[in-house]
C-alpha atoms as a PDB file:
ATOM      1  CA  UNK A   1     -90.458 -91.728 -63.312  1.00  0.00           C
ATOM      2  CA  UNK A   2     -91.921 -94.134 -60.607  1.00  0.00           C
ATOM      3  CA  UNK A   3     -93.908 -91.351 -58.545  1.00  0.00           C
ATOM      4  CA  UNK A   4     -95.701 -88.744 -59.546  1.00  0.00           C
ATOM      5  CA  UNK A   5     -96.536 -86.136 -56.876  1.00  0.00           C
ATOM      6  CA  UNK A   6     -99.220 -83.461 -57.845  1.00  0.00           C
ATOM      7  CA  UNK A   7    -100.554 -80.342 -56.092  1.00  0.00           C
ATOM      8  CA  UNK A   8     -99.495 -76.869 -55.474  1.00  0.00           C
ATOM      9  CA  UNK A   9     -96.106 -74.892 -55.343  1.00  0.00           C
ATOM     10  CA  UNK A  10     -96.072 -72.053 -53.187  1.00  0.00           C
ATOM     11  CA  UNK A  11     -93.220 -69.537 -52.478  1.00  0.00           C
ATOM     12  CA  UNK A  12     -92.666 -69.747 -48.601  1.00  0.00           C
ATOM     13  CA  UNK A  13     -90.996 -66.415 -47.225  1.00  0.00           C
ATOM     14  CA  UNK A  14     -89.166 -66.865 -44.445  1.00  0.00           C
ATOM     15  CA  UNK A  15     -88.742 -64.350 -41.892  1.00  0.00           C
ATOM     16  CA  UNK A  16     -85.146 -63.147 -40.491  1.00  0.00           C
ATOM     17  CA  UNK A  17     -83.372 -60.254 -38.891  1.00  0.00           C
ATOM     18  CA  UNK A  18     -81.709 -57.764 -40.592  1.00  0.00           C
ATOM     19  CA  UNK A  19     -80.602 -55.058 -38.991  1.00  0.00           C
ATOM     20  CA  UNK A  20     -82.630 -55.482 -35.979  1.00  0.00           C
ATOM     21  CA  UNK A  21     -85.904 -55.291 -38.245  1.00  0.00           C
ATOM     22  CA  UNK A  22     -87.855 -58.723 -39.473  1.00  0.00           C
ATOM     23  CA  UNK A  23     -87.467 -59.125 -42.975  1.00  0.00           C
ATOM     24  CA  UNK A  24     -88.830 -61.873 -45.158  1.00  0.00           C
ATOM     25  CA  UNK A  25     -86.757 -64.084 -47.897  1.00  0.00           C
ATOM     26  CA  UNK A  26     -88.517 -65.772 -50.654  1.00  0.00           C
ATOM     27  CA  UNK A  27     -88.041 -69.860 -50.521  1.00  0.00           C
ATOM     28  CA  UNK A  28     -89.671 -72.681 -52.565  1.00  0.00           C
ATOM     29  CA  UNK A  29     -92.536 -74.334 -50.965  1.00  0.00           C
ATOM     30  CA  UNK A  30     -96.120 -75.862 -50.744  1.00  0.00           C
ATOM     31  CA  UNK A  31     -96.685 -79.648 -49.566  1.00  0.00           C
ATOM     32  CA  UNK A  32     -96.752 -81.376 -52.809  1.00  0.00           C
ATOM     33  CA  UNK A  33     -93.903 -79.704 -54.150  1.00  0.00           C
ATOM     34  CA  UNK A  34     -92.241 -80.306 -51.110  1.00  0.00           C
ATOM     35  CA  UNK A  35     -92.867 -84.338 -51.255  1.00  0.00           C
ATOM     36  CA  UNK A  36     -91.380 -84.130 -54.944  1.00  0.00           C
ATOM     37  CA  UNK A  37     -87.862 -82.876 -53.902  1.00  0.00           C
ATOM     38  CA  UNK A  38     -87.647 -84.995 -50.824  1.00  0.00           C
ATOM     39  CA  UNK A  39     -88.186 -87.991 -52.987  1.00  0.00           C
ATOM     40  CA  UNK A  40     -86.320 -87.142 -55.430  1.00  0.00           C
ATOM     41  CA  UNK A  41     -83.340 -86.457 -52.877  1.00  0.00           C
ATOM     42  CA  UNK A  42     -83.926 -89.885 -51.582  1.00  0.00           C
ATOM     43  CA  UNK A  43     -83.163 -91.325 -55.061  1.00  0.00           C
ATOM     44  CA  UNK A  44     -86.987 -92.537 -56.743  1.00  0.00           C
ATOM     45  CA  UNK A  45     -87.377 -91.214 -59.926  1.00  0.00           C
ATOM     46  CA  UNK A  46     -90.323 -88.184 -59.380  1.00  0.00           C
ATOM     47  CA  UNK A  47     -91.720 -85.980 -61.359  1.00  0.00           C
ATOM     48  CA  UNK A  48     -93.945 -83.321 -60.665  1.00  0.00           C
ATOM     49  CA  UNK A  49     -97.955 -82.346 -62.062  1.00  0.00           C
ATOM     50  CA  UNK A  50     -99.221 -78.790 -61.352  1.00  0.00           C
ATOM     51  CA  UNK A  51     -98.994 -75.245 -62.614  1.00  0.00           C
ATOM     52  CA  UNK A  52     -96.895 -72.214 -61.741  1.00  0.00           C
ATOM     53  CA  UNK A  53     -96.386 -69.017 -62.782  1.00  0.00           C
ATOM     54  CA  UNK A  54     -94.519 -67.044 -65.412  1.00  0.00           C
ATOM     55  CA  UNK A  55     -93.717 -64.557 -62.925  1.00  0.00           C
ATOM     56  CA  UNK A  56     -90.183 -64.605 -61.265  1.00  0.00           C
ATOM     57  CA  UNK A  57     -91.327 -66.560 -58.010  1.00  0.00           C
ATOM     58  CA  UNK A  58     -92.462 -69.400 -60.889  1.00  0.00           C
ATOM     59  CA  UNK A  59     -89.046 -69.411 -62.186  1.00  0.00           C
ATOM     60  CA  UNK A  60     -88.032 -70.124 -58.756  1.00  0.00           C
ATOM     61  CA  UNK A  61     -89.991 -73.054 -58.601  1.00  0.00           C
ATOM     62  CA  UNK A  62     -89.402 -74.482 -61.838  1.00  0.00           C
ATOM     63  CA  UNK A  63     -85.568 -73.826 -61.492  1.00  0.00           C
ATOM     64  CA  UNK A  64     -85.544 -75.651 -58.049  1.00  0.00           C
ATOM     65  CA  UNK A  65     -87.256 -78.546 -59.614  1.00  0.00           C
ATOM     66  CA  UNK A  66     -84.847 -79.057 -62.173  1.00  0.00           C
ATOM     67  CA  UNK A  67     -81.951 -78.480 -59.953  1.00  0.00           C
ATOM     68  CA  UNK A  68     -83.112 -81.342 -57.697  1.00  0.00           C
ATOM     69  CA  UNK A  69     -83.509 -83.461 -60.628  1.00  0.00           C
ATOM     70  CA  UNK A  70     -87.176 -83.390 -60.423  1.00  0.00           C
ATOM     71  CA  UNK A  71     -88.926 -84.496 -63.615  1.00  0.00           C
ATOM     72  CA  UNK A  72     -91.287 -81.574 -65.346  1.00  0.00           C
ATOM     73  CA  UNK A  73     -92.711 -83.106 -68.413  1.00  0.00           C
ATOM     74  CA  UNK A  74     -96.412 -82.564 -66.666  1.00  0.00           C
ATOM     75  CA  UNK A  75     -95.440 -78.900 -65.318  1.00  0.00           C
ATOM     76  CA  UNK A  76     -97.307 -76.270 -67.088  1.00  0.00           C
ATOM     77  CA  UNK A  77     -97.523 -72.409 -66.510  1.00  0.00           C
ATOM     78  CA  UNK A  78    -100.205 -69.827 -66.098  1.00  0.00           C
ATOM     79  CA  UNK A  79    -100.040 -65.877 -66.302  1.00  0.00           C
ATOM     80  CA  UNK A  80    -101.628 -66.144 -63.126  1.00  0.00           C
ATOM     81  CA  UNK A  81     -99.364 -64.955 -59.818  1.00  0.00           C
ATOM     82  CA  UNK A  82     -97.277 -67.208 -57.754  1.00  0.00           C
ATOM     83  CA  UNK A  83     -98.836 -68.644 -54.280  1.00  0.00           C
ATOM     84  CA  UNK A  84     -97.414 -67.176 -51.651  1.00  0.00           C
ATOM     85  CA  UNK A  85     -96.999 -67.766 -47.998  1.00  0.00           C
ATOM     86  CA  UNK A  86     -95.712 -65.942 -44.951  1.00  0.00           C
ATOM     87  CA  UNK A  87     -94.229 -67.848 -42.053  1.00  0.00           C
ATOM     88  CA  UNK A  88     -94.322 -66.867 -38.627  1.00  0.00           C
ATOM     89  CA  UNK A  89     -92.537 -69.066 -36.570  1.00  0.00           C
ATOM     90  CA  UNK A  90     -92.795 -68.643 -32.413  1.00  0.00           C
ATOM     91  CA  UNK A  91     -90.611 -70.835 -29.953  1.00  0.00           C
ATOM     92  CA  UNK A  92     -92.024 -74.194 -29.466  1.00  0.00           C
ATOM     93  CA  UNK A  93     -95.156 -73.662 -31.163  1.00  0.00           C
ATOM     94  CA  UNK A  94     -96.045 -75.160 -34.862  1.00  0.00           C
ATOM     95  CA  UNK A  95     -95.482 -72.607 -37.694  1.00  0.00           C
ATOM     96  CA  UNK A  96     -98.205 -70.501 -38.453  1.00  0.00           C
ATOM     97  CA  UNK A  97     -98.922 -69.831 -42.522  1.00  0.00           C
ATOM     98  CA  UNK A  98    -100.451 -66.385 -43.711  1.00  0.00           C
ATOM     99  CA  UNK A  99    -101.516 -67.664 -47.474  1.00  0.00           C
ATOM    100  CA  UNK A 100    -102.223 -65.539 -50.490  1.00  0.00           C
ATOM    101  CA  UNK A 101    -103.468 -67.704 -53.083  1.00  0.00           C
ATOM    102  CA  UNK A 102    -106.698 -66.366 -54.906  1.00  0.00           C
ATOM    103  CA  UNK A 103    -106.462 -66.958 -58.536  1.00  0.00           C
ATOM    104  CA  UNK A 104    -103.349 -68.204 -58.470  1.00  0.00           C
ATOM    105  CA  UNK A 105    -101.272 -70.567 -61.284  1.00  0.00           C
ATOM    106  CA  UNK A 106    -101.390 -73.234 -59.214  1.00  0.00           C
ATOM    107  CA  UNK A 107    -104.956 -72.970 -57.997  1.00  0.00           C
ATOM    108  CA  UNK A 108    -106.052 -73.014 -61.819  1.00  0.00           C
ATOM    109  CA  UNK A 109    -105.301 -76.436 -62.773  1.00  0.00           C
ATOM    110  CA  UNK A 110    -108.272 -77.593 -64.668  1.00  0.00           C
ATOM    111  CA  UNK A 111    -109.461 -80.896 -65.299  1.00  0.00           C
ATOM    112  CA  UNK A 112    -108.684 -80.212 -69.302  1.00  0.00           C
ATOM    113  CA  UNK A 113    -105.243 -80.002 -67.916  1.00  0.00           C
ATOM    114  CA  UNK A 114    -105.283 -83.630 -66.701  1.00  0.00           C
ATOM    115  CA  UNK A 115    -103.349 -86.098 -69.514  1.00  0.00           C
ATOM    116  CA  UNK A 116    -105.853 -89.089 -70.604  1.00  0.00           C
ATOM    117  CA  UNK A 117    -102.958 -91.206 -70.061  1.00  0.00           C
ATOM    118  CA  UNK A 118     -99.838 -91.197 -68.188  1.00  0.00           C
ATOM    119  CA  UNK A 119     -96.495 -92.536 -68.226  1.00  0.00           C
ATOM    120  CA  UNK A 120     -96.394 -96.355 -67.606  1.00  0.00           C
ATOM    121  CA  UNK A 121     -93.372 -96.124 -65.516  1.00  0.00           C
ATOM    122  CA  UNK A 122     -95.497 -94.219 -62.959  1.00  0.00           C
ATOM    123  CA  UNK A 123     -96.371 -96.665 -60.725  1.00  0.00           C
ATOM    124  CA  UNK A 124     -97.633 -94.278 -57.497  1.00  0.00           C
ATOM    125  CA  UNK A 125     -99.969 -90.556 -57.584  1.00  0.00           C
ATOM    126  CA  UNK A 126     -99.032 -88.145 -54.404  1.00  0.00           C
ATOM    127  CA  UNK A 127    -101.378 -85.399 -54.130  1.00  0.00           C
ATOM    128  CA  UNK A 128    -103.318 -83.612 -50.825  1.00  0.00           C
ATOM    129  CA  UNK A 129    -103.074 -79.986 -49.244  1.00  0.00           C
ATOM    130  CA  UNK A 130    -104.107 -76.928 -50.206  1.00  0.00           C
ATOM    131  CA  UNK A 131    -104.614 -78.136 -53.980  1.00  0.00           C
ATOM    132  CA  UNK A 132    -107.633 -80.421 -53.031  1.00  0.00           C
ATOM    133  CA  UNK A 133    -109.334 -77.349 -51.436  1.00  0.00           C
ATOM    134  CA  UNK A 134    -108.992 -74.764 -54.130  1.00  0.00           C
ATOM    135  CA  UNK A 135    -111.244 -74.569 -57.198  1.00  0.00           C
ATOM    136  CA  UNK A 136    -110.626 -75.732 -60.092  1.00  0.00           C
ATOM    137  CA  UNK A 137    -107.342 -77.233 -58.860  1.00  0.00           C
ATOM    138  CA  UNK A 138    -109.404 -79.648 -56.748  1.00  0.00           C
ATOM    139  CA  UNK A 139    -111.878 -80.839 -59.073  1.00  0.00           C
ATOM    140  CA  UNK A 140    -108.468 -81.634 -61.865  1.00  0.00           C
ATOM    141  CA  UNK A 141    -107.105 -83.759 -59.381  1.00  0.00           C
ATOM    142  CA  UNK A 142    -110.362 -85.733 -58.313  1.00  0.00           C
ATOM    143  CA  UNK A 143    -110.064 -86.435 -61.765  1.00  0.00           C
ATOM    144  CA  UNK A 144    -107.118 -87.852 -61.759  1.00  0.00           C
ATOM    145  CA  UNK A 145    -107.548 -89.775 -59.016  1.00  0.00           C
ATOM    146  CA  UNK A 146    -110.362 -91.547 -60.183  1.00  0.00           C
ATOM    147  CA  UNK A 147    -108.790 -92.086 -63.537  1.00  0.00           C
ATOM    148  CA  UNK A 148    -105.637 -93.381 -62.304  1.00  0.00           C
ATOM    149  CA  UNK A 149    -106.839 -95.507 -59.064  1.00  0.00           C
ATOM    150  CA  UNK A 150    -107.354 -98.587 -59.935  1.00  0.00           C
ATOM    151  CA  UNK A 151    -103.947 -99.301 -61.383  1.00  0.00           C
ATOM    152  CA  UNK A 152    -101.462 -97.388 -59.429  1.00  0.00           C
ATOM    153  CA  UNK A 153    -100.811 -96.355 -55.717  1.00  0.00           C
ATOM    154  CA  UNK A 154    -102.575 -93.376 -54.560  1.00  0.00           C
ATOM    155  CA  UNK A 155    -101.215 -91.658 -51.246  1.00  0.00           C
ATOM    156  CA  UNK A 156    -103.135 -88.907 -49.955  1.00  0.00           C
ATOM    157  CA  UNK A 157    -102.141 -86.148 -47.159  1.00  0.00           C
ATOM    158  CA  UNK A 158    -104.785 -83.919 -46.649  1.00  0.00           C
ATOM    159  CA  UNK A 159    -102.017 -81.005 -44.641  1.00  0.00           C
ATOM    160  CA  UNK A 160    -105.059 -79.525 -43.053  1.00  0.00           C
ATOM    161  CA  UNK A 161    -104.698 -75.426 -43.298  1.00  0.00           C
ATOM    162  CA  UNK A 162    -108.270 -74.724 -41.207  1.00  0.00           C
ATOM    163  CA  UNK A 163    -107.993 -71.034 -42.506  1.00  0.00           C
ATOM    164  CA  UNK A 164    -107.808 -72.194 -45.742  1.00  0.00           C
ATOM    165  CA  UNK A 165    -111.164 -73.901 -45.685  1.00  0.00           C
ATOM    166  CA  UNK A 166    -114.145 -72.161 -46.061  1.00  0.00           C
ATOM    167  CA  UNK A 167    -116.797 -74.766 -45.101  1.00  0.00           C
ATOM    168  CA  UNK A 168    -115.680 -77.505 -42.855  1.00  0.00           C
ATOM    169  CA  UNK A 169    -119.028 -79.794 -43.717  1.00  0.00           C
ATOM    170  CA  UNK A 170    -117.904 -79.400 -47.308  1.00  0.00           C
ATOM    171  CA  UNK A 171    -114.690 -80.429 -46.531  1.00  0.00           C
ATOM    172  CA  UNK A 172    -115.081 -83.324 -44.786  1.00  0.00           C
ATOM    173  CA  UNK A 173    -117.945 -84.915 -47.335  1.00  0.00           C
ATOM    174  CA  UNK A 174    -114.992 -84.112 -49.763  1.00  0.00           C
ATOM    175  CA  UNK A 175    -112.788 -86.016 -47.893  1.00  0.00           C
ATOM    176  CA  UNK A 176    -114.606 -88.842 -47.419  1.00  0.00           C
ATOM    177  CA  UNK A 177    -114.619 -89.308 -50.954  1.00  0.00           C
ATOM    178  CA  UNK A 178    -111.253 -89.278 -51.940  1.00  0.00           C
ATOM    179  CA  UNK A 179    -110.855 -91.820 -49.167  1.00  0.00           C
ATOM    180  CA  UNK A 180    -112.428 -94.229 -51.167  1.00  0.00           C
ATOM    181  CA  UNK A 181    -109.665 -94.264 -53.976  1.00  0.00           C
ATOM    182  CA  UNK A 182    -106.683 -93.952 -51.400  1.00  0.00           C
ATOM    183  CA  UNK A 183    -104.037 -96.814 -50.199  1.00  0.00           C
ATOM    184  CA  UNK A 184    -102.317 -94.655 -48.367  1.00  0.00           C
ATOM    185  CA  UNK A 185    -103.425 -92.031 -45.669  1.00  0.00           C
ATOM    186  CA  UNK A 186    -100.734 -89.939 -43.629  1.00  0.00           C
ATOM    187  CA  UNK A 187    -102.450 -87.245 -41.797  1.00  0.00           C
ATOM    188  CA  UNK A 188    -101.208 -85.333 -38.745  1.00  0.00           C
ATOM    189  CA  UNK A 189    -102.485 -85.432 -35.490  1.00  0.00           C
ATOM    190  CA  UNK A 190    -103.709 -81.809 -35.745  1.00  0.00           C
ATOM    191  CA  UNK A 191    -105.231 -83.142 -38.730  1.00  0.00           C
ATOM    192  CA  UNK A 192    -107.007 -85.702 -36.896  1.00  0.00           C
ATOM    193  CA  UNK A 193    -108.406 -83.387 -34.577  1.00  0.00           C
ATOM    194  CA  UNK A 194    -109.583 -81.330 -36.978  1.00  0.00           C
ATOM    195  CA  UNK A 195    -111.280 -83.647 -38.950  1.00  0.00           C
ATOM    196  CA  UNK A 196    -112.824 -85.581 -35.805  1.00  0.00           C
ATOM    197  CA  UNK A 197    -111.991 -83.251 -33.203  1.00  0.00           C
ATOM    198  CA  UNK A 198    -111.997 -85.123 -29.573  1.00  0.00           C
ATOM    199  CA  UNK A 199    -111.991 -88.750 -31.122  1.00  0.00           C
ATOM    200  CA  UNK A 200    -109.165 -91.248 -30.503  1.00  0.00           C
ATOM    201  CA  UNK A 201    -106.698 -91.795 -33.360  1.00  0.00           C
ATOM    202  CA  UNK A 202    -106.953 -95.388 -33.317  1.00  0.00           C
ATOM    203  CA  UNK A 203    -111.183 -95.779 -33.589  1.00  0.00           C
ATOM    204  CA  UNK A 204    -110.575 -92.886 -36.561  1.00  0.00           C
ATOM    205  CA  UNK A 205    -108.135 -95.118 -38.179  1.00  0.00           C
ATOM    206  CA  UNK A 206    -109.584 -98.271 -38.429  1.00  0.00           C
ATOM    207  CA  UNK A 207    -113.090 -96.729 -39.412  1.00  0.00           C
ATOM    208  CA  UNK A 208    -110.439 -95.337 -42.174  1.00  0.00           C
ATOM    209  CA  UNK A 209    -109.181 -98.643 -43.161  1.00  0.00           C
ATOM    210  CA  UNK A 210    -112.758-100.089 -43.934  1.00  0.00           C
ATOM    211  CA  UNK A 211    -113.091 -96.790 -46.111  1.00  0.00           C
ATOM    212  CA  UNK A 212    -110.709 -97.896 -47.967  1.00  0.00           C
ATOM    213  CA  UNK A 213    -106.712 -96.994 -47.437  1.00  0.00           C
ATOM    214  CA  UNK A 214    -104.507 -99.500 -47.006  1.00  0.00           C
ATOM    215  CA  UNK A 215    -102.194 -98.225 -44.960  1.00  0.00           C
ATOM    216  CA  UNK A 216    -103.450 -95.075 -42.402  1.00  0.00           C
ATOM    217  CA  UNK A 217     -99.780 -93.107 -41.214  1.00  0.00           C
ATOM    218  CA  UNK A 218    -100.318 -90.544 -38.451  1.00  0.00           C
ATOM    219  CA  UNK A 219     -97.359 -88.370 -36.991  1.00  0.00           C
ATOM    220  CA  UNK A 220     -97.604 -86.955 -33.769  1.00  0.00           C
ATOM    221  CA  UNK A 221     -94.270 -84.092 -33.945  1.00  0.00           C
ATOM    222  CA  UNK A 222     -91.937 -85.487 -30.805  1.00  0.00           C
ATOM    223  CA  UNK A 223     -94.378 -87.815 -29.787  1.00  0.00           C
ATOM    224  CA  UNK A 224     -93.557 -90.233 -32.698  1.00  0.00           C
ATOM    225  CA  UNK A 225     -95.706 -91.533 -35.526  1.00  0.00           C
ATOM    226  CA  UNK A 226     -97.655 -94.719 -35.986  1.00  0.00           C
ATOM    227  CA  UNK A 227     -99.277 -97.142 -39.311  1.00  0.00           C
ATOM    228  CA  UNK A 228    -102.531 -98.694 -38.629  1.00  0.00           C
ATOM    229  CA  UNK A 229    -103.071-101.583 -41.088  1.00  0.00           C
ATOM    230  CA  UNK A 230    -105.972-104.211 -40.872  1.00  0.00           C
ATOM    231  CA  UNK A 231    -103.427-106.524 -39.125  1.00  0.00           C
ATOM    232  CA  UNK A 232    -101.891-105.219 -36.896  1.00  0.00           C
ATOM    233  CA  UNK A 233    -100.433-101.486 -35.861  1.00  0.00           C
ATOM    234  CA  UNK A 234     -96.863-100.230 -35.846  1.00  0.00           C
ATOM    235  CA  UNK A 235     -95.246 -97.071 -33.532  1.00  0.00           C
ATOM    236  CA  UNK A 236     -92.021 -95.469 -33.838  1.00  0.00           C
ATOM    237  CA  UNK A 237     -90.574 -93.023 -31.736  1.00  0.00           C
ATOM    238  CA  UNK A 238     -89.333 -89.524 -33.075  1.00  0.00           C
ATOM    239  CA  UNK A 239     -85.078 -88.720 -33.039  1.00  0.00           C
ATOM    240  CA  UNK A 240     -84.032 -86.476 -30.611  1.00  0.00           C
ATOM    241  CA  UNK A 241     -82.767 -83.235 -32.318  1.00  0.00           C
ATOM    242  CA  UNK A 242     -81.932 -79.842 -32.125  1.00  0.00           C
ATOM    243  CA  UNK A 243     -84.688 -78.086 -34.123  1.00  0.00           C
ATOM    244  CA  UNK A 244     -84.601 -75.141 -35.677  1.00  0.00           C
ATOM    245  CA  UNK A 245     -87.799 -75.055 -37.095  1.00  0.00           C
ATOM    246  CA  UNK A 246     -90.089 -77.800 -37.986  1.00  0.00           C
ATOM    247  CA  UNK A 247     -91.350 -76.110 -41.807  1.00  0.00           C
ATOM    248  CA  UNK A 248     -91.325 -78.843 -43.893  1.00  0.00           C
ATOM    249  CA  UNK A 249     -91.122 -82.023 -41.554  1.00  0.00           C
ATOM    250  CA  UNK A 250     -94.405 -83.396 -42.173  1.00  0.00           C
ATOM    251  CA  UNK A 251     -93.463 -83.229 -46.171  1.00  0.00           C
ATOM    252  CA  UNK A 252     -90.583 -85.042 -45.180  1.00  0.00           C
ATOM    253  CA  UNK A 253     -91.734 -87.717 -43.613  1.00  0.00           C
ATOM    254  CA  UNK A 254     -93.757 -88.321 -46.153  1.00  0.00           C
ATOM    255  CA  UNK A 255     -91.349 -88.321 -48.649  1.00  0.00           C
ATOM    256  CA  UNK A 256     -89.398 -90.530 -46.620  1.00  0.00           C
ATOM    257  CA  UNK A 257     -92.291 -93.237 -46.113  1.00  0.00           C
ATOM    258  CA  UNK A 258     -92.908 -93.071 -49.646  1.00  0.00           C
ATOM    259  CA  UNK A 259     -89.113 -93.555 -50.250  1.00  0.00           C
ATOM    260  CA  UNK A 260     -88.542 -96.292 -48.140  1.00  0.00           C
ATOM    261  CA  UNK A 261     -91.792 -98.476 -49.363  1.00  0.00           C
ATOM    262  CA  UNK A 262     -90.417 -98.032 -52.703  1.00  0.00           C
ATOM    263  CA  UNK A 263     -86.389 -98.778 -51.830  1.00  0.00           C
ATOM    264  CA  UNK A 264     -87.897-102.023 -50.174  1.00  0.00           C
ATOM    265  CA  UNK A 265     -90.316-103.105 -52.575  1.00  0.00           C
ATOM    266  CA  UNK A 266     -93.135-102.745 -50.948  1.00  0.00           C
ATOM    267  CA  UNK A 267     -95.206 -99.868 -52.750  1.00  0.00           C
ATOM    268  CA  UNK A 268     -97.161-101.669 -54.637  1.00  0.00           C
ATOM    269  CA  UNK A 269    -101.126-101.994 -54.906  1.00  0.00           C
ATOM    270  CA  UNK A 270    -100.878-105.643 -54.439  1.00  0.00           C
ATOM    271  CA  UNK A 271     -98.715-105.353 -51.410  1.00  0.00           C
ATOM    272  CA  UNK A 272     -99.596-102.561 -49.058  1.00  0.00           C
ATOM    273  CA  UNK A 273    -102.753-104.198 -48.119  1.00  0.00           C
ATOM    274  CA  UNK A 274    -100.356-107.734 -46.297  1.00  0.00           C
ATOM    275  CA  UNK A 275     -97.394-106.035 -45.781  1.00  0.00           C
ATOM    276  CA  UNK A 276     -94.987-107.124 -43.095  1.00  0.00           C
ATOM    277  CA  UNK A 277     -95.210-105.482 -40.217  1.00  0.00           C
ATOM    278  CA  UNK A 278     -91.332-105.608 -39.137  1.00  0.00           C
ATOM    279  CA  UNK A 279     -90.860-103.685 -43.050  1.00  0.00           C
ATOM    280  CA  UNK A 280     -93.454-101.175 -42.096  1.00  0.00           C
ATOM    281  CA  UNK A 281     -91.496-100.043 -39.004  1.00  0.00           C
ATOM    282  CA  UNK A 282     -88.290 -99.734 -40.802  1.00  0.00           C
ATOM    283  CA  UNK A 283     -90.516 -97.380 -43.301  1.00  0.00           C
ATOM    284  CA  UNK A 284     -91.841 -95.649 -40.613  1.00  0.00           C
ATOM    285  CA  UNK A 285     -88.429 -95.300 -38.892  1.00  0.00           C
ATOM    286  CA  UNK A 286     -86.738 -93.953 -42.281  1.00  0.00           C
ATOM    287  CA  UNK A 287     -89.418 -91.340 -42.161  1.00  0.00           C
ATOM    288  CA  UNK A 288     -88.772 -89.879 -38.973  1.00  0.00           C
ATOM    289  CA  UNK A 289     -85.312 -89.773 -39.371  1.00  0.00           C
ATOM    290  CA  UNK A 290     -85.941 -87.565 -42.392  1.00  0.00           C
ATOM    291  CA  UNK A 291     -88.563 -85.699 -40.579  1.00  0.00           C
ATOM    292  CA  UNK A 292     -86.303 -85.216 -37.745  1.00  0.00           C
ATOM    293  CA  UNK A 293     -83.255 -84.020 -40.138  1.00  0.00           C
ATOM    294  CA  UNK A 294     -85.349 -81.129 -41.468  1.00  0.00           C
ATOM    295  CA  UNK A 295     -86.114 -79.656 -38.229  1.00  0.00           C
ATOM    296  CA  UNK A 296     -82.500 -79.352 -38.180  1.00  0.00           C
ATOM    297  CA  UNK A 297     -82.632 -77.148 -40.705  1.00  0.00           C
ATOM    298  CA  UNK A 298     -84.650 -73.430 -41.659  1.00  0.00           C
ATOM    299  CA  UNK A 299     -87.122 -74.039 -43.992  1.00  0.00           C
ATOM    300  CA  UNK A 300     -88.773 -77.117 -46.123  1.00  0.00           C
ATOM    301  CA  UNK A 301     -85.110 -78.290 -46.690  1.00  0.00           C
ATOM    302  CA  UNK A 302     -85.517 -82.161 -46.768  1.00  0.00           C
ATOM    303  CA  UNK A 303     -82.744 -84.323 -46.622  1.00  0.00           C
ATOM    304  CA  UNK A 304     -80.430 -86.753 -49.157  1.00  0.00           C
ATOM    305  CA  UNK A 305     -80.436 -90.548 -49.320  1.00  0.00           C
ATOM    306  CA  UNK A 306     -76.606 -89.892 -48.399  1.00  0.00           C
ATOM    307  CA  UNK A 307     -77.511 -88.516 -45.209  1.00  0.00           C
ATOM    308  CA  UNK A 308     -80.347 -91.076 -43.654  1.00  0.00           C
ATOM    309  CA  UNK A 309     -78.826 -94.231 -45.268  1.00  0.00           C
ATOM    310  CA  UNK A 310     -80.814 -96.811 -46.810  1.00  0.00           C
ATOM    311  CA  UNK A 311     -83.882 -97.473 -44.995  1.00  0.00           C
END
């Protein structure tokens, strides 16, 4: 294991016709979990830290880890209920979520849950989303962050759900914090303008980067994504594609960033902080290619190292 991506799993249902009614069909989901297949499809060793339920839906999500070769050794389960999300997806418009996640499994990680040590091999944490909102999943993984920090990557993506979050002021001082342990920062533009609603991406970005991060990755959907870095900044357009829906995308990109840092050496404590900026747009590019794939597709349905190519 070489990543370790932690956070919530949430059953997405999807909705569909049948018989001229909407209907809804049950899918495995949630950001983090989401990362931890597309990784793992893009051939780095990943392995997954949360809880889920005993309930069927959780035997959904710990089946589709396994069959995607995800590694489980930190997976544990709670009697609690499964996460669950409704998705209502409109022509052109982002996906809205309808969440149902009080006391959930995978809201009640604790920080007892939280190994004093982990796997040496791990050499990068993943975490962000709904997980770092909801109590006492949130506190468990400060605590792992700040365990874990100084000796291995931390990438953060905070998947901003504003219904979600109760107190915005608490939010952001929250955020603020974790930015202090991260290397890397991917964030949406919607994020963005949540977070600093009005301001330009690149003054928020390089008030990031003396926070902290490394590296500061924002998409922008068709308009393309960018990496601001103390040296310099890179922008990459996004492929042209027939989308079906775009559930998912932003996990995939992220999975592919992630994936192509580590396929090209580059993810790495030492060397996020000088990387070359020439390798940084061919990590950028990998990622929205795999961003762009899953809008092909219905659903959080990331693609396969066998379909992008190495980046």
């Amino acid at each position: 294991m070489k990543i370790l991506v932690a956070g919530e799993a949430v059953v997405d249902f999807f909705p569909i016709n049948l018989n001229n009614q909407q209907a809804f069909i049950p899918k495995p989901g949630g950001s983090p979990f989401n990362v931890a297949v597309g990784l793992s499809r893009l051939r780095v060793p990943t392995g997954f830290l949360g809880k889920i339920s005993t309930d069927p839906f959780g035997h959904l999500l710990r089946s589709y880890l396994i069959e995607n070769r995800v590694d489980i050794r930190y997976l544990m389960e709670d009697d609690r209920p499964s996460s669950l999300a409704f998705v209502f997806l409109e022509q052109g418009d982002e996906p809205a979520f309808q969440f149902y996640g009080a006391n959930t499994a995978d809201s009640n990680l604790t920080p007892a849950d939280i190994p004093d040590s982990l796997y040496t091999t791990i050499e990068t944490i993943h975490l962000g989303s709904l997980a770092m909102i909801r109590e006492p999943t949130g506190s468990a993984l400060i605590k792992l962050v700040k365990q874990e920090y100084k000796h291995r990557v931390i990438s953060f993506d905070p998947n901003v759900r504003p219904s979600q979050i109760p107190d915005r002021h608490v939010y952001l001082r929250k955020l603020n914090d974790w930015l202090r342990v991260v290397d890397i920062f991917k964030l949406s533009q919607s994020d963005a303008s949540y977070i600093f609603p009005g301001h330009p991406v690149e003054k928020l970005a390089n008030q990031w980067l003396e926070m902290g991060p490394s590296l500061v990755v924002v998409t922008r959907g068709s308009q393309g994504a960018e990496a601001f870095t103390k040296s310099g900044t890179v922008t990459v357009e996004t492929p042209k594609v027939h989308v079906v829906d775009s559930v998912g995308a932003g996990d995939a990109f992220t999975a592919g960033f992630l994936a192509a840092l580590f396929h090209l050496g580059q993810l790495k404590k030492e060397l996020l902080g000088r990387i070359d900026l020439e390798i940084l747009r061919r990590a950028l590019e990998f990622a929205a290619r795999a961003a762009a794939l899953t809008c092909t597709k219905r659903g959080a349905d990331p693609p396969w190292l066998s379909e992008l190519g190495k980046p």
